[in-house]
N, C-alpha and C. Protein backbone atom coordinates (compact mmCIF):
# COMPACT_ATOMS: atom_id res chain seq x y z
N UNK A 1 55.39 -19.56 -23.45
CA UNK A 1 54.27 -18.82 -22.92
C UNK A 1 54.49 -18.61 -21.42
N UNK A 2 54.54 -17.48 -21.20
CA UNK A 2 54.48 -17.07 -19.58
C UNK A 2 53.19 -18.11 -18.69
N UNK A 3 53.45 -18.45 -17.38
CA UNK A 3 52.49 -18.84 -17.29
C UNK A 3 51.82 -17.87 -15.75
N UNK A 4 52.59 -17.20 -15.55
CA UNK A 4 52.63 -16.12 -14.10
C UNK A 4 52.02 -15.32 -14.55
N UNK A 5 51.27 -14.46 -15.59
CA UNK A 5 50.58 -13.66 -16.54
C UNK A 5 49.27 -13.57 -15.75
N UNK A 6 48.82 -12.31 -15.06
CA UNK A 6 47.37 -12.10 -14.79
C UNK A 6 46.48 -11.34 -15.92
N UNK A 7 45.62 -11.84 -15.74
CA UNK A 7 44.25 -11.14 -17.11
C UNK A 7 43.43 -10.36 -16.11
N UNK A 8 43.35 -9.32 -15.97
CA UNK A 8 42.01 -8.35 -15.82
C UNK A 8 40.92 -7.61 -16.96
N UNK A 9 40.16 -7.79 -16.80
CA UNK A 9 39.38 -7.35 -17.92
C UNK A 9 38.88 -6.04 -18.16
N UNK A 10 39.12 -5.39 -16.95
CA UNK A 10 39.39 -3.77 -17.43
C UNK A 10 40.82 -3.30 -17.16
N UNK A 11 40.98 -2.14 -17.99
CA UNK A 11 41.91 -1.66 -17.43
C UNK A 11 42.42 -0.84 -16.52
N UNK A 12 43.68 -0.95 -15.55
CA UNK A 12 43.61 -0.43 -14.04
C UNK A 12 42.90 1.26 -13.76
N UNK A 13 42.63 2.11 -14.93
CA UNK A 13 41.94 3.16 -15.09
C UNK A 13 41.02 3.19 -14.94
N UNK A 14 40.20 2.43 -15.45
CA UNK A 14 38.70 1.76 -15.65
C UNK A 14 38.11 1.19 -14.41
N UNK A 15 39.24 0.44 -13.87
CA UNK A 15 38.75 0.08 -12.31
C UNK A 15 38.74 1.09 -11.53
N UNK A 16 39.36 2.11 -11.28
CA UNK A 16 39.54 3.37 -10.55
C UNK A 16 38.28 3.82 -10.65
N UNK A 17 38.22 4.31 -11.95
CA UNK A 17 36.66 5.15 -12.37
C UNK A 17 35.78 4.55 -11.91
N UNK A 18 35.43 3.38 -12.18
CA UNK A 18 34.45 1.93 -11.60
C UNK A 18 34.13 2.10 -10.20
N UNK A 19 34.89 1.85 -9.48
CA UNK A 19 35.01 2.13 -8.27
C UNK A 19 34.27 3.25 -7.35
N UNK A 20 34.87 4.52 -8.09
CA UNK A 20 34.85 5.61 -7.84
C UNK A 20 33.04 6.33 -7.67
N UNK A 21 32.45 5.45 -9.39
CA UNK A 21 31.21 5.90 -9.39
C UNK A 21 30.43 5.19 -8.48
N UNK A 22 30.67 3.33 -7.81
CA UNK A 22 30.25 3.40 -7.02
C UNK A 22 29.97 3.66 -5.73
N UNK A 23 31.26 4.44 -5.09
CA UNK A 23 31.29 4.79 -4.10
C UNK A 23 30.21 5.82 -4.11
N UNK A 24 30.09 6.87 -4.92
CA UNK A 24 29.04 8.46 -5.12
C UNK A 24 27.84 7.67 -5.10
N UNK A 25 27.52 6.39 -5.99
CA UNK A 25 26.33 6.05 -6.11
C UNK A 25 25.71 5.70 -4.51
N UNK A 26 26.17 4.79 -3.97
CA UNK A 26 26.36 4.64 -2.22
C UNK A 26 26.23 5.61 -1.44
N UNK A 27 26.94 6.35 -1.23
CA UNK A 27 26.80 7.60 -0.98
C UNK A 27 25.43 8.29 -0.96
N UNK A 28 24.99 8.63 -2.04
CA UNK A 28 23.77 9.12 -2.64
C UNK A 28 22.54 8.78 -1.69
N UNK A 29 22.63 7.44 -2.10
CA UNK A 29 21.41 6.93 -1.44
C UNK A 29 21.67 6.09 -0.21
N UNK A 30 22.14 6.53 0.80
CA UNK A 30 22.24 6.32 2.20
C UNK A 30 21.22 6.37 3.42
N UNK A 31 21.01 6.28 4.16
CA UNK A 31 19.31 6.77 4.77
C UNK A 31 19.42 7.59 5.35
N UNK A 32 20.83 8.66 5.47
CA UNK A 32 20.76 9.83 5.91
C UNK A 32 20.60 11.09 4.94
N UNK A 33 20.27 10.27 3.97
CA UNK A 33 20.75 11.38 2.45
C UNK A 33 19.15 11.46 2.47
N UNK A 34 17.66 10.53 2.77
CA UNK A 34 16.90 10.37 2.66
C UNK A 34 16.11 11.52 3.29
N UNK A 35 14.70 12.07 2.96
CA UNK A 35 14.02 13.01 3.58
C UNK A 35 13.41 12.30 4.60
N UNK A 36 12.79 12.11 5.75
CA UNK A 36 11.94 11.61 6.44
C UNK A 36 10.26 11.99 6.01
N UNK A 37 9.38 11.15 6.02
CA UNK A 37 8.28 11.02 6.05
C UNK A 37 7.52 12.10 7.11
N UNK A 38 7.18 13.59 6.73
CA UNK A 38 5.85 14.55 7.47
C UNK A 38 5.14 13.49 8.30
N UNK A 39 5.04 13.88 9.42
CA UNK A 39 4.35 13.06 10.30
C UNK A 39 3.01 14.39 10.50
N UNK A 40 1.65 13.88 10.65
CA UNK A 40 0.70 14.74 11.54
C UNK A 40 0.05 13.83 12.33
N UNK A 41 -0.04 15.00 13.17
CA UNK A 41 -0.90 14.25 14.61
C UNK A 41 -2.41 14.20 14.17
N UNK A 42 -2.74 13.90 14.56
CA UNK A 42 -4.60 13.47 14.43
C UNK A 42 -4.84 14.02 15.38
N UNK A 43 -5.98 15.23 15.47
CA UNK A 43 -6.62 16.20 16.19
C UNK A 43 -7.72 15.60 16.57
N UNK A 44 -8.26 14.89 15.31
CA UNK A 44 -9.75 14.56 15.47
C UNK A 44 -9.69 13.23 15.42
N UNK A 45 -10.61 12.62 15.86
CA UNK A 45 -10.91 11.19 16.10
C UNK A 45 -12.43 10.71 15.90
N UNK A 46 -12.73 9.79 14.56
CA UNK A 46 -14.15 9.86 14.05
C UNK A 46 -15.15 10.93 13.89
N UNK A 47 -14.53 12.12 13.48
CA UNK A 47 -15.11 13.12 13.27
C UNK A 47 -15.21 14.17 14.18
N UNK A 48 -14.95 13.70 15.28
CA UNK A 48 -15.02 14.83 16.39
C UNK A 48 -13.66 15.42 16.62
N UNK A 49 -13.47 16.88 16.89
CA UNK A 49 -12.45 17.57 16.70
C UNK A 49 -12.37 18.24 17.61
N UNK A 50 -11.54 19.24 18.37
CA UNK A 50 -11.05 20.38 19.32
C UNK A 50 -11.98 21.23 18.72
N UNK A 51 -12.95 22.00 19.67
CA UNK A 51 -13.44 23.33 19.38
C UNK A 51 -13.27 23.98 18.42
N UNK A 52 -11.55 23.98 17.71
CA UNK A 52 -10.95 25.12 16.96
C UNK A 52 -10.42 24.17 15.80
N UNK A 53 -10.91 23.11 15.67
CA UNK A 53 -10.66 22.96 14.27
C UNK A 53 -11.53 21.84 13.45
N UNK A 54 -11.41 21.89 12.19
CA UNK A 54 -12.63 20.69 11.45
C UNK A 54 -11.79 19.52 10.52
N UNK A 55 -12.11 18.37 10.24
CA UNK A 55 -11.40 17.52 9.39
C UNK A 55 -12.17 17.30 8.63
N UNK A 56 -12.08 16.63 7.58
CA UNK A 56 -12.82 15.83 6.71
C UNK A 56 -13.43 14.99 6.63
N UNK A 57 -14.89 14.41 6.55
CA UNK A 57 -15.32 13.25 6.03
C UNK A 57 -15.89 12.98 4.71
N UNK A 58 -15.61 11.67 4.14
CA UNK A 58 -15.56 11.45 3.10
C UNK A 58 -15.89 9.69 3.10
N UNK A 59 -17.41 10.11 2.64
CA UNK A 59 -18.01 8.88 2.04
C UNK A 59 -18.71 7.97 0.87
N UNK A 60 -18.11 7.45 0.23
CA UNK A 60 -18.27 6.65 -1.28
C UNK A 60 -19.88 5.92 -0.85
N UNK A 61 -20.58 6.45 -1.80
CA UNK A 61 -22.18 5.65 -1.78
C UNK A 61 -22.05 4.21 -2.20
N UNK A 62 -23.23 2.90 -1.84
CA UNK A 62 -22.76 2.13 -2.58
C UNK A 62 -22.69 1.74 -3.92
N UNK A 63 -23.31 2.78 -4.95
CA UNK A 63 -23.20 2.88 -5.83
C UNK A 63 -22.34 2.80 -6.77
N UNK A 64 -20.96 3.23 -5.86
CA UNK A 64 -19.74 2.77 -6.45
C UNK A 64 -19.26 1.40 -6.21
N UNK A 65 -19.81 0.22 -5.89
CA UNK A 65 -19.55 -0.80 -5.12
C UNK A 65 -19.34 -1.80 -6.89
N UNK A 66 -18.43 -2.28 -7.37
CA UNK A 66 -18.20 -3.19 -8.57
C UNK A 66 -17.45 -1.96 -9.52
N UNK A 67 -17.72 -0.89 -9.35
CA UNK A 67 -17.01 0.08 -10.12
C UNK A 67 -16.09 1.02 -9.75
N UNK A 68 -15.10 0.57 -8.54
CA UNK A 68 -14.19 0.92 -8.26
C UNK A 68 -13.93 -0.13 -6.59
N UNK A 69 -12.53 -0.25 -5.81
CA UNK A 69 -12.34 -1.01 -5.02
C UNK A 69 -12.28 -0.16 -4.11
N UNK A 70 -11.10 1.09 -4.53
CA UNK A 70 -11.07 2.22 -3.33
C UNK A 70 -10.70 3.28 -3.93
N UNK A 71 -10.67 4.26 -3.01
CA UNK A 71 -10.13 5.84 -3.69
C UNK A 71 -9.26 6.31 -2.32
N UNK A 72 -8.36 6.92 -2.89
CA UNK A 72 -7.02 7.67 -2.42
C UNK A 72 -7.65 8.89 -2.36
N UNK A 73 -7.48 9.80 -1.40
CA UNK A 73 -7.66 11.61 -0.68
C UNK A 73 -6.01 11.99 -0.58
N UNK A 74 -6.48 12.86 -1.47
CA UNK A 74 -5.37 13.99 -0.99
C UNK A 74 -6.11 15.26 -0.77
N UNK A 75 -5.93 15.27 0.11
CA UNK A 75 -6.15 16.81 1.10
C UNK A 75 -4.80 18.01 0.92
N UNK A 76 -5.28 18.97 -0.13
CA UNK A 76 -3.62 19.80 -0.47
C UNK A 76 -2.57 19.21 -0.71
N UNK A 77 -1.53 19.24 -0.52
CA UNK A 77 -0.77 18.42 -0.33
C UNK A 77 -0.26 16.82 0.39
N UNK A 78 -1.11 16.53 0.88
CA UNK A 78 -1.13 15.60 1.91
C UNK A 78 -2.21 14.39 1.35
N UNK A 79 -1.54 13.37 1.02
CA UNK A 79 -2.00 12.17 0.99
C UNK A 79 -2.54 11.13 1.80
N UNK A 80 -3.77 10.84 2.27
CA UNK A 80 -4.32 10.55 3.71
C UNK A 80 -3.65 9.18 3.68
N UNK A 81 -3.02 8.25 4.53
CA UNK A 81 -2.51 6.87 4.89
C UNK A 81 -3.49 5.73 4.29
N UNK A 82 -4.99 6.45 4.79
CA UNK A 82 -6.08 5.05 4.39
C UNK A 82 -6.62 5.56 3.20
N UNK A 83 -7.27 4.71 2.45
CA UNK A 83 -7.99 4.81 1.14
C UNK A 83 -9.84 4.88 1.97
N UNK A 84 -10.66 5.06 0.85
CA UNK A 84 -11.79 5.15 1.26
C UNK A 84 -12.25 4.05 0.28
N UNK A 85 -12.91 3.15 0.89
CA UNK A 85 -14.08 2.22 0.32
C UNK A 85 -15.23 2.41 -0.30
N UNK A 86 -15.98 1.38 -0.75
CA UNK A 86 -17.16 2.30 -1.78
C UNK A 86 -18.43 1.63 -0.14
N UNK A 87 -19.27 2.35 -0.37
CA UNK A 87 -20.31 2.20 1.20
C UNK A 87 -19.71 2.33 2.37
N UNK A 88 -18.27 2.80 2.62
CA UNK A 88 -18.28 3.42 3.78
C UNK A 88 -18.23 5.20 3.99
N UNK A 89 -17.52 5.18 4.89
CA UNK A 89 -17.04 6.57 5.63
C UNK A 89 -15.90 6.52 5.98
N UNK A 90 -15.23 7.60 5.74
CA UNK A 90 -13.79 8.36 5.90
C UNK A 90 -13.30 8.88 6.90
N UNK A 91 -12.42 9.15 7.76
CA UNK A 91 -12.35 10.56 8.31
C UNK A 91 -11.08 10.69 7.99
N UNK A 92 -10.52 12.01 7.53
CA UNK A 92 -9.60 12.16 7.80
C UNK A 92 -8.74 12.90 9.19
N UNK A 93 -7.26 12.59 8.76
CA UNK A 93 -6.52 12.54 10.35
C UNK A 93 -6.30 14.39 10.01
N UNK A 94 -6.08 14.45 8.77
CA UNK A 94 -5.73 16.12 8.61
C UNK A 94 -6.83 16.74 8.90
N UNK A 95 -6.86 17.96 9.53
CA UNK A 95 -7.40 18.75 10.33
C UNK A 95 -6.73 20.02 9.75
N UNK A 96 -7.94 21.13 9.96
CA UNK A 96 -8.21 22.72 9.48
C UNK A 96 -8.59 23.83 10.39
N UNK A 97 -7.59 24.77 10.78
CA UNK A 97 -8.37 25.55 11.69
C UNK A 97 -9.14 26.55 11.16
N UNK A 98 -9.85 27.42 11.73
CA UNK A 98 -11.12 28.07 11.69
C UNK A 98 -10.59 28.74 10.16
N UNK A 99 -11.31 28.97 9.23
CA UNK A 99 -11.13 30.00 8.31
C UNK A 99 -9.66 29.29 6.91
N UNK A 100 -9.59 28.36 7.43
CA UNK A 100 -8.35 27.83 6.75
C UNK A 100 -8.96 27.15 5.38
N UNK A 101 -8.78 26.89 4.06
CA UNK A 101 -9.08 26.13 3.46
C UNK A 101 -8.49 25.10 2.67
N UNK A 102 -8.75 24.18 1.91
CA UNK A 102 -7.94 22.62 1.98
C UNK A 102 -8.82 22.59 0.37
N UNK A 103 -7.79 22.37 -0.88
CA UNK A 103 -8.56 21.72 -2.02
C UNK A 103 -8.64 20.35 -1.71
N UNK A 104 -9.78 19.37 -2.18
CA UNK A 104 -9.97 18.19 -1.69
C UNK A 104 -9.34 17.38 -3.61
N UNK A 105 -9.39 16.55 -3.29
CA UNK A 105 -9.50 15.44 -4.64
C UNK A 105 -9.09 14.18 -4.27
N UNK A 106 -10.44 13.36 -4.93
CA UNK A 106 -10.52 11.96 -4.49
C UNK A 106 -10.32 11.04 -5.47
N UNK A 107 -9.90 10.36 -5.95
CA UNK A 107 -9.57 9.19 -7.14
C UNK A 107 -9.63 7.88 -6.48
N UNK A 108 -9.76 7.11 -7.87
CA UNK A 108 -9.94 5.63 -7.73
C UNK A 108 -10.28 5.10 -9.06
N UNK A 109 -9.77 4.25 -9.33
CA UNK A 109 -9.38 3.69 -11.10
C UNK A 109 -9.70 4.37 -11.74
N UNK A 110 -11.20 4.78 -12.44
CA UNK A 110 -11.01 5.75 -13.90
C UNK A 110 -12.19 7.06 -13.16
N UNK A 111 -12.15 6.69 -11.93
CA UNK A 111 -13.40 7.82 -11.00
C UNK A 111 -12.16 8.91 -10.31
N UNK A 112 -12.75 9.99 -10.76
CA UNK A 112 -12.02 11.23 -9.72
C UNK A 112 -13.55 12.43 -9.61
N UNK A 113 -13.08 12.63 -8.31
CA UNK A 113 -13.72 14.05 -7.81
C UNK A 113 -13.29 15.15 -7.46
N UNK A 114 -13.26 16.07 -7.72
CA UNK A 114 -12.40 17.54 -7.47
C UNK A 114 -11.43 17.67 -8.30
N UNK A 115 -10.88 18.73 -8.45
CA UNK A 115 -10.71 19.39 -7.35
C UNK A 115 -11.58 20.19 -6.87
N UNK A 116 -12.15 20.43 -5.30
CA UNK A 116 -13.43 21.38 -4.68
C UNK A 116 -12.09 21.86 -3.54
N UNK A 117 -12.86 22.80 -3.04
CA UNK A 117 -11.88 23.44 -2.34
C UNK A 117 -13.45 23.41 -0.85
N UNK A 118 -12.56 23.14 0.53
CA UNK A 118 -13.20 23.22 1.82
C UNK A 118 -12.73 24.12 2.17
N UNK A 119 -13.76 24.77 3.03
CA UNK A 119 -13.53 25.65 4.25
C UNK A 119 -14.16 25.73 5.42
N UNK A 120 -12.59 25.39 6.49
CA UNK A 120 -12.95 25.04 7.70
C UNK A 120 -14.13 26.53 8.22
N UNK A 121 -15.37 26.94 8.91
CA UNK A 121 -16.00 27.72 9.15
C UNK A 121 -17.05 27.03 10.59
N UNK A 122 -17.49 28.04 10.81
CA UNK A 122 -17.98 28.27 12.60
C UNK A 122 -19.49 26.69 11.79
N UNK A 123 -20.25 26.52 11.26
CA UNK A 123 -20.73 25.48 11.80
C UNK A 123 -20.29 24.58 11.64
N UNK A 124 -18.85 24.06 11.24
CA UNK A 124 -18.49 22.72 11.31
C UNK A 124 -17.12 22.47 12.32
N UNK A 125 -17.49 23.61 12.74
CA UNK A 125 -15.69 23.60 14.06
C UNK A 125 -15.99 22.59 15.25
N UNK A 126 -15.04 21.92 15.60
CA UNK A 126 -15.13 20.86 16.45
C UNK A 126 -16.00 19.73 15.51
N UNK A 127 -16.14 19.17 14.10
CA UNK A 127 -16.45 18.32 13.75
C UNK A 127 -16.08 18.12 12.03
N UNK A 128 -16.00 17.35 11.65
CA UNK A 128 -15.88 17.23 10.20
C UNK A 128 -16.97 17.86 9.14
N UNK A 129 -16.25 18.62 8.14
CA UNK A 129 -16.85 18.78 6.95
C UNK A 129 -17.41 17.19 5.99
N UNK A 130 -18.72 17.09 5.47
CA UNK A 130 -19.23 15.71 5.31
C UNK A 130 -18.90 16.10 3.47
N UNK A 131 -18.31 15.11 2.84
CA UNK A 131 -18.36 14.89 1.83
C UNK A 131 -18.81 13.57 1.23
N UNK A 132 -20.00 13.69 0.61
CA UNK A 132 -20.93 12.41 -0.35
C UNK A 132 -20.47 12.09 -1.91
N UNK A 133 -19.40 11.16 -1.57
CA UNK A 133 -19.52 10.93 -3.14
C UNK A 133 -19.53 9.58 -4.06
N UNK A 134 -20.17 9.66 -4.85
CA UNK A 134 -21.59 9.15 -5.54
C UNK A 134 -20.69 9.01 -7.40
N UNK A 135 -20.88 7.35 -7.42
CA UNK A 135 -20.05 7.17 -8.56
C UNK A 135 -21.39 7.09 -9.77
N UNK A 136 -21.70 8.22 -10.22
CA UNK A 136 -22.77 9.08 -11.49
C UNK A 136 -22.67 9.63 -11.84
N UNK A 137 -23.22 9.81 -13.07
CA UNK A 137 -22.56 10.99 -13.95
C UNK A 137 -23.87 12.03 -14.34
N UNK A 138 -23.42 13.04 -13.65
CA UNK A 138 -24.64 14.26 -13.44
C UNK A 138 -24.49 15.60 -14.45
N UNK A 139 -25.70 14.92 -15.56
CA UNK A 139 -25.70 15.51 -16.68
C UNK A 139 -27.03 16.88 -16.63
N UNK A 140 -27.72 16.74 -15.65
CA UNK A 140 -29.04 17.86 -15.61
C UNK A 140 -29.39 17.82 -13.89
N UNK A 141 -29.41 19.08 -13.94
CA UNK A 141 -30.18 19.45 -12.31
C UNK A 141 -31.27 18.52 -11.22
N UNK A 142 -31.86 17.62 -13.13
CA UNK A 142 -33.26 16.57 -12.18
C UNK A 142 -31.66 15.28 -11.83
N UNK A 143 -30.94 14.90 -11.74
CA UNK A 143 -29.97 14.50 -11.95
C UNK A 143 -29.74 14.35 -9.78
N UNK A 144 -29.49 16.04 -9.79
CA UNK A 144 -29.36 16.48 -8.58
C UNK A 144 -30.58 16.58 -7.13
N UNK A 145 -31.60 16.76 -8.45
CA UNK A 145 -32.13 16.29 -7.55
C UNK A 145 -33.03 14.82 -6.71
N UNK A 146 -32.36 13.93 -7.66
CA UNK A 146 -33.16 12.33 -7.46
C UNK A 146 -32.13 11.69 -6.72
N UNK A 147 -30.25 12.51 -6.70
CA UNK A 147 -29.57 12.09 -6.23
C UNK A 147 -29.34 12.36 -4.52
N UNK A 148 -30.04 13.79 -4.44
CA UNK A 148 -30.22 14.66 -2.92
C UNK A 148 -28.95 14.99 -2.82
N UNK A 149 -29.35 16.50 -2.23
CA UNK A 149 -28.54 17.46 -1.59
C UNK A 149 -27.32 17.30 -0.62
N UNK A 150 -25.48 17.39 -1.84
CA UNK A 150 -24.94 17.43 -1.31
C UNK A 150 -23.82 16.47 -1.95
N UNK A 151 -24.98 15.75 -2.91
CA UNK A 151 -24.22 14.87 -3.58
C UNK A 151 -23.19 14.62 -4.55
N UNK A 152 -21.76 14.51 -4.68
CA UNK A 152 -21.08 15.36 -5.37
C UNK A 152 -20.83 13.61 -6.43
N UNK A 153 -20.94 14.27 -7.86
CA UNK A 153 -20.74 12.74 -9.18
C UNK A 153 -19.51 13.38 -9.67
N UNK A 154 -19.46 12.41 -10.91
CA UNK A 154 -17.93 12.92 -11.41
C UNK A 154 -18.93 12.99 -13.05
N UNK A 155 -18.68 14.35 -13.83
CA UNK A 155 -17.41 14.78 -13.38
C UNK A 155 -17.95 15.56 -12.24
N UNK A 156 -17.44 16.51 -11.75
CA UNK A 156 -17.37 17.56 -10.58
C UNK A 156 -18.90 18.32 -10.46
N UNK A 157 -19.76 17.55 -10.34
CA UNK A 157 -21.04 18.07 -10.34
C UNK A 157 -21.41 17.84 -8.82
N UNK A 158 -21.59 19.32 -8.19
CA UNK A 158 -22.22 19.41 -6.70
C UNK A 158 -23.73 19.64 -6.75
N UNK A 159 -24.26 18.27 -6.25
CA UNK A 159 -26.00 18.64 -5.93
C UNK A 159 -26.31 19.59 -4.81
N UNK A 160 -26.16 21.01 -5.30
CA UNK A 160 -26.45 21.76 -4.03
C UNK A 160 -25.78 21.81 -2.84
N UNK A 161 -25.82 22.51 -1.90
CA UNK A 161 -24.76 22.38 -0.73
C UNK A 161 -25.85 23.00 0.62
């Protein structure tokens, strides 16, 4: 029996190929191969905005307080950084200039609102558009109105505006 005999367990082809795919795989995912993260600036700050443009606010009643923890905003495309709580207030950092409009939709475990569509317009410039939303389910108009004006339930029922 030889005893100078090496064992590899693939064969020298197999290692090539081997090799080969991990180099592409490496490659691939490098952090220059990566997109960078959209950055926006924040125009507005707690609701108050530049003359020429409006952001969002967005506040969970406490009604939702045991029936959900938080809800995620996406504003169009854009996914806001913070979640919204149930009894607070929102603002968002995305900002709308005059005449521009933004579909809203808000989720949180088995609760969603919208899609509604905003539009930035002359009485809310230089301040946020106010969005109320209210974890109920608004089956009749007396509904809307015991809840007051403005109040948006799921599914997508707006108490008046």
């Amino acid at each position: 029996m030889n005893e100078n005999r090496t064992w590899a367990p693939y064969p020298p082809v197999a290692l090539r190929a081997l090799a080969a795919a991990v180099v592409l795989t490496l490659t691939a995912c490098t952090p220059a191969s990566l997109q960078p993260y959209e950055v926006i600036d924040c125009l507005c700050q707690n609701g108050i905005c530049p003359d020429n443009r409006c952001n969002i606010q967005i506040a969970l009643t406490p009604s939702c307080e045991g029936r959900l923890s938080q809800a995620e905003v996406l504003l169009g495309s854009y996914l806001e950084q913070e979640s919204v709580k149930p009894g607070s207030r929102y603002y968002s950092c995305f900002s709308l200039k005059p005449g521009e409009k933004v579909t809203v939709i808000v989720r949180g475990d088995d609760w969603e609102w919208g899609p509604t569509e905003e539009v930035c317009s002359a009485p809310n410039l230089g301040r946020a558009i106010q969005l109320t939303l209210d974890c109920c389910e608004c089956v009749a108009d007396s509904d809307c109105t015991r809840l007051g004006k403005g109040t948006r339930c799921q599914p997508d029922c707006l108490c008046g505006q």
